[in-house]
Protein backbone atom coordinates (compact mmCIF):
# COMPACT_ATOMS: atom_id res chain seq x y z
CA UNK A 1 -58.69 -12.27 5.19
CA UNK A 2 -56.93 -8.89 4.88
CA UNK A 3 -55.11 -9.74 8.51
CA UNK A 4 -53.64 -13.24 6.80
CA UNK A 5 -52.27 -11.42 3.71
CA UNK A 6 -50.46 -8.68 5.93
CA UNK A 7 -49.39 -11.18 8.66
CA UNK A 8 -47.98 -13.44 5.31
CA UNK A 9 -46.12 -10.67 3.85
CA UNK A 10 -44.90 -9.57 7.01
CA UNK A 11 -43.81 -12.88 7.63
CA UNK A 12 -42.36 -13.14 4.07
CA UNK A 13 -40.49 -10.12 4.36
CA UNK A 14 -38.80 -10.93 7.69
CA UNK A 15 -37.40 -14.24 6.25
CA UNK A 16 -36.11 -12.84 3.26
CA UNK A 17 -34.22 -9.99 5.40
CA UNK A 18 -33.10 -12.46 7.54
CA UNK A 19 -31.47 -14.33 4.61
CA UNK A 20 -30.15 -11.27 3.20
CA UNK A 21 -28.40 -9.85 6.72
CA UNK A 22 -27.15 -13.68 7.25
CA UNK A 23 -25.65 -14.07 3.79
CA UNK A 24 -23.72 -10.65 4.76
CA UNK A 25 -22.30 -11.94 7.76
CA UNK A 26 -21.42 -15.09 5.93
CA UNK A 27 -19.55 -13.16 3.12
CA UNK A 28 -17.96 -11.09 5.57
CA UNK A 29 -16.56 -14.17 8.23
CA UNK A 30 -12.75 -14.55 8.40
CA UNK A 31 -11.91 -18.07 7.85
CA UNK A 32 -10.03 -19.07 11.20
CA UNK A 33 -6.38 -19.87 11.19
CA UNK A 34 -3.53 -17.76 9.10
CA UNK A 35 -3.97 -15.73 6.30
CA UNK A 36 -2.47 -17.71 2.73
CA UNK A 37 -0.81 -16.05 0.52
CA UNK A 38 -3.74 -15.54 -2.01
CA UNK A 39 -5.47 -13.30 0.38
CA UNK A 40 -2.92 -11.00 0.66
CA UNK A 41 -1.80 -11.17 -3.42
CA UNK A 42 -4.53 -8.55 -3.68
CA UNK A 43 -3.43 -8.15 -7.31
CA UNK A 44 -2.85 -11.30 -8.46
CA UNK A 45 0.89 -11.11 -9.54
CA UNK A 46 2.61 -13.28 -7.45
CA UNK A 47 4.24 -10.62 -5.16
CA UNK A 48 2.65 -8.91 -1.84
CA UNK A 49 3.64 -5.13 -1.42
CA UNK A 50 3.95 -3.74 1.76
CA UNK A 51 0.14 -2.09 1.02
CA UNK A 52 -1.06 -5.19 0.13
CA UNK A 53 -0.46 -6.66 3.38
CA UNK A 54 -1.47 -3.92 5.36
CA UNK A 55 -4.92 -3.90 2.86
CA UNK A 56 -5.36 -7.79 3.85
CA UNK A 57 -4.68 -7.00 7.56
CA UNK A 58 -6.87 -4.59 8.06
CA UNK A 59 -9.55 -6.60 5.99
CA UNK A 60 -8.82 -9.50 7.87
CA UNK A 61 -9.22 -7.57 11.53
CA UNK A 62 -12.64 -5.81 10.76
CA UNK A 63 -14.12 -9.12 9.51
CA UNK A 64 -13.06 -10.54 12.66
CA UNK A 65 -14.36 -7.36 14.43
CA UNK A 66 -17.52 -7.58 13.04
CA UNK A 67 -17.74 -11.17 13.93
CA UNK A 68 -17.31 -10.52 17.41
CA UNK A 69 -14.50 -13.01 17.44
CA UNK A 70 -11.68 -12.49 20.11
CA UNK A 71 -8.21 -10.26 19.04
CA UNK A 72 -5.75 -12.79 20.75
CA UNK A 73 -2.58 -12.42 19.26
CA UNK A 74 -2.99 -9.10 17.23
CA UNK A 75 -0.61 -7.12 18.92
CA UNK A 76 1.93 -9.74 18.06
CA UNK A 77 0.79 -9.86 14.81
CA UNK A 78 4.08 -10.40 12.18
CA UNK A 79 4.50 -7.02 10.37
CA UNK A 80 5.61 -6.68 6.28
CA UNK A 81 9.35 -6.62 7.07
CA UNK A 82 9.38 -10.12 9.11
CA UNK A 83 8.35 -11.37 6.04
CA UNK A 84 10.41 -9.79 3.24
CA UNK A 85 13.63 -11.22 3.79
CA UNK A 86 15.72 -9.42 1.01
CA UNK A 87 13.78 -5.84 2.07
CA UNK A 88 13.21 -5.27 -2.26
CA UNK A 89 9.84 -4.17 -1.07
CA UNK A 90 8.16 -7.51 -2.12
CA UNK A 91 7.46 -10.46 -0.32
CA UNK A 92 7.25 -13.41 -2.53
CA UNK A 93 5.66 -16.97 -1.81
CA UNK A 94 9.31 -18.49 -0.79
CA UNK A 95 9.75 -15.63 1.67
CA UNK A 96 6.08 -15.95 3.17
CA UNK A 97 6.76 -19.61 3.43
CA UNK A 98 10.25 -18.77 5.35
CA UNK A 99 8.53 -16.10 7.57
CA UNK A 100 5.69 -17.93 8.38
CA UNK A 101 8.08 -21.13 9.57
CA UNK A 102 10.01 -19.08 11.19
CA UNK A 103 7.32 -18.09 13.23
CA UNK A 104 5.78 -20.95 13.62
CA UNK A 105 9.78 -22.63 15.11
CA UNK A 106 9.56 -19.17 17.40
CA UNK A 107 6.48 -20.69 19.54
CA UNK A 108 6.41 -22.51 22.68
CA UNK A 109 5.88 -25.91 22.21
CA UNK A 110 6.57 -26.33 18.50
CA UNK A 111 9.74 -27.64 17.05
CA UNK A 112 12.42 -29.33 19.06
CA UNK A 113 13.00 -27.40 21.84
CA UNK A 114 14.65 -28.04 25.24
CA UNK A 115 13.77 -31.39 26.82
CA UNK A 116 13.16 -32.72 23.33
CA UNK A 117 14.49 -35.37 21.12
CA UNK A 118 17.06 -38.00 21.79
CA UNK A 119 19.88 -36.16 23.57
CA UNK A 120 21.50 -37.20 26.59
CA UNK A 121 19.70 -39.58 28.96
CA UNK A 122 17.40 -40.24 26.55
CA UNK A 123 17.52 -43.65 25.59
CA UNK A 124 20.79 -44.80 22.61
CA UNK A 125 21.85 -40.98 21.97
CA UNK A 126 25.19 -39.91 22.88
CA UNK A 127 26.07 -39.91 26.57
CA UNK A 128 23.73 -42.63 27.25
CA UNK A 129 25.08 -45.12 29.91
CA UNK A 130 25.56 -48.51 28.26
């Protein structure tokens, strides 16, 4: 009887550290995709400083870390300044918005880029041999 109320305990205390080291992990994950621009208002007042960002960064990259997930990308990673436009120091929710489309036109095979759209030879546009 003694062996059953060990082996339960031991059995009990295994599932409850497994819930505990799994809720960790789960707090911890990085949701996938960009950073918004809540995560990196650390403060709350509508403005990311320069520490901010790098805070939120750094956050972001250990949580990934710990994950085990892959670092594609990181070295390319935008810094503070490609964001704040006006360099006052503060990058506001216009200038993320800018930065991060900016970006975004930047990458191979987004936006219109060569070979795209209704230029020449490409059906009614101009040039088109009617």
């Amino acid at each position: 009887m003694t062996h059953h109320i060990r082996t339960l305990s031991l059995s009990a205390t295994l599932v409850m550290a497994c819930a505990a080291w799994s809720g960790g992990v789960a707090a911890q994950a990085a949701p996938p995709g960009p950073m918004s621009f809540s995560d990196m208002d650390k403060n709350g007042d509508g403005s990311v400083t320069a520490q901010e960002f790098a805070t939120a960064h750094s956050e972001r990259m250990a949580a990934r870390a710990a994950q085990g997930a892959p670092m594609r990308g990181a070295a390319n990673a935008p810094s503070f300044a490609d964001f704040d436009q006006n360099g006052d120091g503060k990058m506001t929710p216009a200038e993320f918005d800018a930065g991060r489309q900016a970006r975004m036109q930047g990458r191979p095979g987004m936006g219109m880029g060569p070979g795209m759209g209704m230029g020449p030879g490409m059906g009614g546009g101009p040039g088109a041999g009617n």
